[in-house]
N, C-alpha and C. Protein backbone atom coordinates (compact mmCIF):
# COMPACT_ATOMS: atom_id res chain seq x y z
N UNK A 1 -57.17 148.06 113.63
CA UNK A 1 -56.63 147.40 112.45
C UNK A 1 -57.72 147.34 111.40
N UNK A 2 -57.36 147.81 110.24
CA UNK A 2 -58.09 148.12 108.89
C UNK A 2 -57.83 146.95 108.47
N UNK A 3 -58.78 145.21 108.20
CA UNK A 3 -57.76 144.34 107.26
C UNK A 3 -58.13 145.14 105.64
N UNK A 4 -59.33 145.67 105.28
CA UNK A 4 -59.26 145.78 104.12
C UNK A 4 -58.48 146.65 103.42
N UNK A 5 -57.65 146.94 104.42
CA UNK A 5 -56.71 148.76 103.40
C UNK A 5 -55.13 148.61 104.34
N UNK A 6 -55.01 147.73 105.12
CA UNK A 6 -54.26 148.03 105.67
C UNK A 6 -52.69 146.98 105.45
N UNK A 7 -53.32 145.96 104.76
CA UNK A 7 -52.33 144.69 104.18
C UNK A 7 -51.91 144.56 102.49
N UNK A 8 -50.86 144.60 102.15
CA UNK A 8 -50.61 144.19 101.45
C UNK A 8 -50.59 142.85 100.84
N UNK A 9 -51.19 142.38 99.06
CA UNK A 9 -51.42 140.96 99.55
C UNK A 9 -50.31 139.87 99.79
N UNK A 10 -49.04 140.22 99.92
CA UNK A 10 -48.00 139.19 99.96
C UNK A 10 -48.41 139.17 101.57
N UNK A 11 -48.76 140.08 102.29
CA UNK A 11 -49.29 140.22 104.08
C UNK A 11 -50.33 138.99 104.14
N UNK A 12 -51.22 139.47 103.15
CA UNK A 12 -52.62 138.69 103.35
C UNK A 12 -52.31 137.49 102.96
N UNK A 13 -51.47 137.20 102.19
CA UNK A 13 -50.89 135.26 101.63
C UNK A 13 -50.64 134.78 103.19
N UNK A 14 -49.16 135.77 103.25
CA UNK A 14 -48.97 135.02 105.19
C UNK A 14 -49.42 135.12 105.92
N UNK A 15 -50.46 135.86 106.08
CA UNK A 15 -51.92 135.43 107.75
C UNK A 15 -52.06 134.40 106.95
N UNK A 16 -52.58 134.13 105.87
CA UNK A 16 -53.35 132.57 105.34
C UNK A 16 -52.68 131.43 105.61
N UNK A 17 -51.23 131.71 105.74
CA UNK A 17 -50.49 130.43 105.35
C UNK A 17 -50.19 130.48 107.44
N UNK A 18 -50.18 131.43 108.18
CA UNK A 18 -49.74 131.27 109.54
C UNK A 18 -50.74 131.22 110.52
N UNK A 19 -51.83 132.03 110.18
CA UNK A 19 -52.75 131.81 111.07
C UNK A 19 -53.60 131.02 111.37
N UNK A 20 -53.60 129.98 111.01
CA UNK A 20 -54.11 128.79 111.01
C UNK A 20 -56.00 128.93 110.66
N UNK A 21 -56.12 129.90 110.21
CA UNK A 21 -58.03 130.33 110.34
C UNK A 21 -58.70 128.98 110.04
N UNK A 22 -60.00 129.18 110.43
CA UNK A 22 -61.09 128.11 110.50
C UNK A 22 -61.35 128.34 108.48
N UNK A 23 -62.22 127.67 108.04
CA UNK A 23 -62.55 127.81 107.14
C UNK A 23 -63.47 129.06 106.73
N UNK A 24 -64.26 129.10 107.87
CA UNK A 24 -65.46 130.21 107.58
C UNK A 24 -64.57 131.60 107.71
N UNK A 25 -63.82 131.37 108.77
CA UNK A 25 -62.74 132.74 109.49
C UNK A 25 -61.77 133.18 107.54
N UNK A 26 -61.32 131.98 107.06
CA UNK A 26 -60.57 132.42 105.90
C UNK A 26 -61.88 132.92 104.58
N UNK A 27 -62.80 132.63 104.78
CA UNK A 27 -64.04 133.24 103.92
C UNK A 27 -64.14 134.34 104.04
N UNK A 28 -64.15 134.69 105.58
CA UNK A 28 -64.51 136.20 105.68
C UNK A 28 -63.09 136.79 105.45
N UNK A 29 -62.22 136.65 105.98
CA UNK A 29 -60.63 137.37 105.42
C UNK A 29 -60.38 137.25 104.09
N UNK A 30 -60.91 136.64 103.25
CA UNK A 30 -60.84 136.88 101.85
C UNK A 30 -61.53 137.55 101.40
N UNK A 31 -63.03 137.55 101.77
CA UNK A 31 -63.72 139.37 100.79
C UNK A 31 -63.50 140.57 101.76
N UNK A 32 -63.33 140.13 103.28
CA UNK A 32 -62.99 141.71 103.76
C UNK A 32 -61.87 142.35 102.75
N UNK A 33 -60.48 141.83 102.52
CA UNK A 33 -59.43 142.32 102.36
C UNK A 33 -59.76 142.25 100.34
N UNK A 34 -60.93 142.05 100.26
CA UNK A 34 -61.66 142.71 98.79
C UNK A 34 -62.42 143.82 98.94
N UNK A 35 -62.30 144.34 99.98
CA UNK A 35 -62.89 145.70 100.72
C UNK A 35 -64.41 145.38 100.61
N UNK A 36 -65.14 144.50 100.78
CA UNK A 36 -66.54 143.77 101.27
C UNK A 36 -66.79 144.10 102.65
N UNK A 37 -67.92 144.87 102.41
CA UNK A 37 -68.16 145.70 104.02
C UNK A 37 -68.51 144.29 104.48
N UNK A 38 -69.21 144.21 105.86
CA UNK A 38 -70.03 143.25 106.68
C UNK A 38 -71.36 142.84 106.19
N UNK A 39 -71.99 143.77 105.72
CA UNK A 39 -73.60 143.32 105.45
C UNK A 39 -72.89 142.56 104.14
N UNK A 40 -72.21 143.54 103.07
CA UNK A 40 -71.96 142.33 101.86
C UNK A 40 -71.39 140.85 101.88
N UNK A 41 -70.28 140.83 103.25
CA UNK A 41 -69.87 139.56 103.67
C UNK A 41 -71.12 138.28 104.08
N UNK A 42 -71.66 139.18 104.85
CA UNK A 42 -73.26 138.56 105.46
C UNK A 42 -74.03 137.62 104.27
N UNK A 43 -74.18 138.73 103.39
CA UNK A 43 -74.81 138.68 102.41
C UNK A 43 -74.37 137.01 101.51
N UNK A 44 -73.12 136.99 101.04
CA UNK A 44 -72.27 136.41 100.76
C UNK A 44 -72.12 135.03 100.74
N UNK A 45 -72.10 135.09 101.85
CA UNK A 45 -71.75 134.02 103.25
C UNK A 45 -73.21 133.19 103.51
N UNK A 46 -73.95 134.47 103.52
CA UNK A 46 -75.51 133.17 104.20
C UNK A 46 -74.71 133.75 105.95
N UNK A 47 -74.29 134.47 106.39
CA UNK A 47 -74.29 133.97 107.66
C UNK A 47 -74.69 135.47 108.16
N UNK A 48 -75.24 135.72 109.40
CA UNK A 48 -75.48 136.91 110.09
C UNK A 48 -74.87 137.86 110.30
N UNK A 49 -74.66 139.19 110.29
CA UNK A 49 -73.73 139.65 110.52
C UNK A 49 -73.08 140.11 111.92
N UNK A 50 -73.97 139.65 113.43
CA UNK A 50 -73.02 139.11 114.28
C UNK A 50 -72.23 137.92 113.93
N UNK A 51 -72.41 137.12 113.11
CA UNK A 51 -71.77 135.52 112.59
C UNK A 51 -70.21 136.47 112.71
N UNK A 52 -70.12 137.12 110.92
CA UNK A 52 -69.27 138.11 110.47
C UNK A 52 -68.63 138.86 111.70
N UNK A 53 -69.43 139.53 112.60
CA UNK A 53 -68.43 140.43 113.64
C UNK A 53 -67.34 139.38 114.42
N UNK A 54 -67.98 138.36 114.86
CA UNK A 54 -67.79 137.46 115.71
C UNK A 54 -66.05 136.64 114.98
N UNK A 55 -66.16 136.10 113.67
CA UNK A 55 -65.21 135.80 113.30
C UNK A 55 -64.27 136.64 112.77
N UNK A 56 -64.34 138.62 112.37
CA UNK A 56 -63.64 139.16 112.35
C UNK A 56 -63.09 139.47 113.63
N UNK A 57 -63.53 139.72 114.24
CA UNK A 57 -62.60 139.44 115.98
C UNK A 57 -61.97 138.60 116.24
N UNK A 58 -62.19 137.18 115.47
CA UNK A 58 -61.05 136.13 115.75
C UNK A 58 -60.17 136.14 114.79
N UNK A 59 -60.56 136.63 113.66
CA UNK A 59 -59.35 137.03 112.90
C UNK A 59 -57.95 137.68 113.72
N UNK A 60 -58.61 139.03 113.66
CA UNK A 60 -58.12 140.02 113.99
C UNK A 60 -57.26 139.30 115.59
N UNK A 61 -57.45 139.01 115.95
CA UNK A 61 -56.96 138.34 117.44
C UNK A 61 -55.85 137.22 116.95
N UNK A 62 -56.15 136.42 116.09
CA UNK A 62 -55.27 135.81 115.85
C UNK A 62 -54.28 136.44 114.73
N UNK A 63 -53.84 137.27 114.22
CA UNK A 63 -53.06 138.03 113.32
C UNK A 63 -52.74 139.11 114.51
N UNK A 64 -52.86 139.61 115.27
CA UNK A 64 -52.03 139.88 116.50
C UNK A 64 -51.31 139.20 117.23
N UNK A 65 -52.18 137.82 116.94
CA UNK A 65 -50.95 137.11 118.21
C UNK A 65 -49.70 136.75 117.28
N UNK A 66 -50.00 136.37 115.72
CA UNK A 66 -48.19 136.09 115.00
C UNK A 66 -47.36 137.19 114.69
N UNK A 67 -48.32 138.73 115.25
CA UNK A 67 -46.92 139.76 114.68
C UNK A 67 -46.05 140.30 115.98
C-alpha cells in the first residue's frame, strides 16, 4: 500500500475520521499523503525515522483493518 499516491483525499478525510490514529500517527498520515518521503517526515516531526517507520506500520495496519 502506497498511502502517498494511492488515496484519494475524500479516502484520506475517512481513515482520519475512522481510524481512530494517535496524534503523532495522524502527523505522519498527513505529510506522507503530501508525498513527504520518511527522512522529510523525520525531519519535520523532530522524530527518528525508525519513530516514522514504526507509526507508518500502524497506520497502515489500522486502515486495513476498516476496509
Amino acid at each position: 500500500m502506497n498511502i502517498k499516491t494511492e488515496f484519494t483525499e475524500p479516502e484520506c478525510e475517512w481513515f482520519r475520521q475512522q481510524c481512530n490514529f494517535t496524534p503523532e500517527e495522524l502527523a505522519v498520515f498527513n505529510l506522507r499523503v503530501k508525498a513527504n518521503s520518511r527522512v522529510e517526515i523525520s525531519m519535520k516531526l523532530n522524530m527518528s525515522e525508525s519513530t516514522v517507520d514504526r507509526r507508518l506500520k500502524n497506520i497502515k495496519r489500522k486502515i486495513y483493518k476498516i476496509m
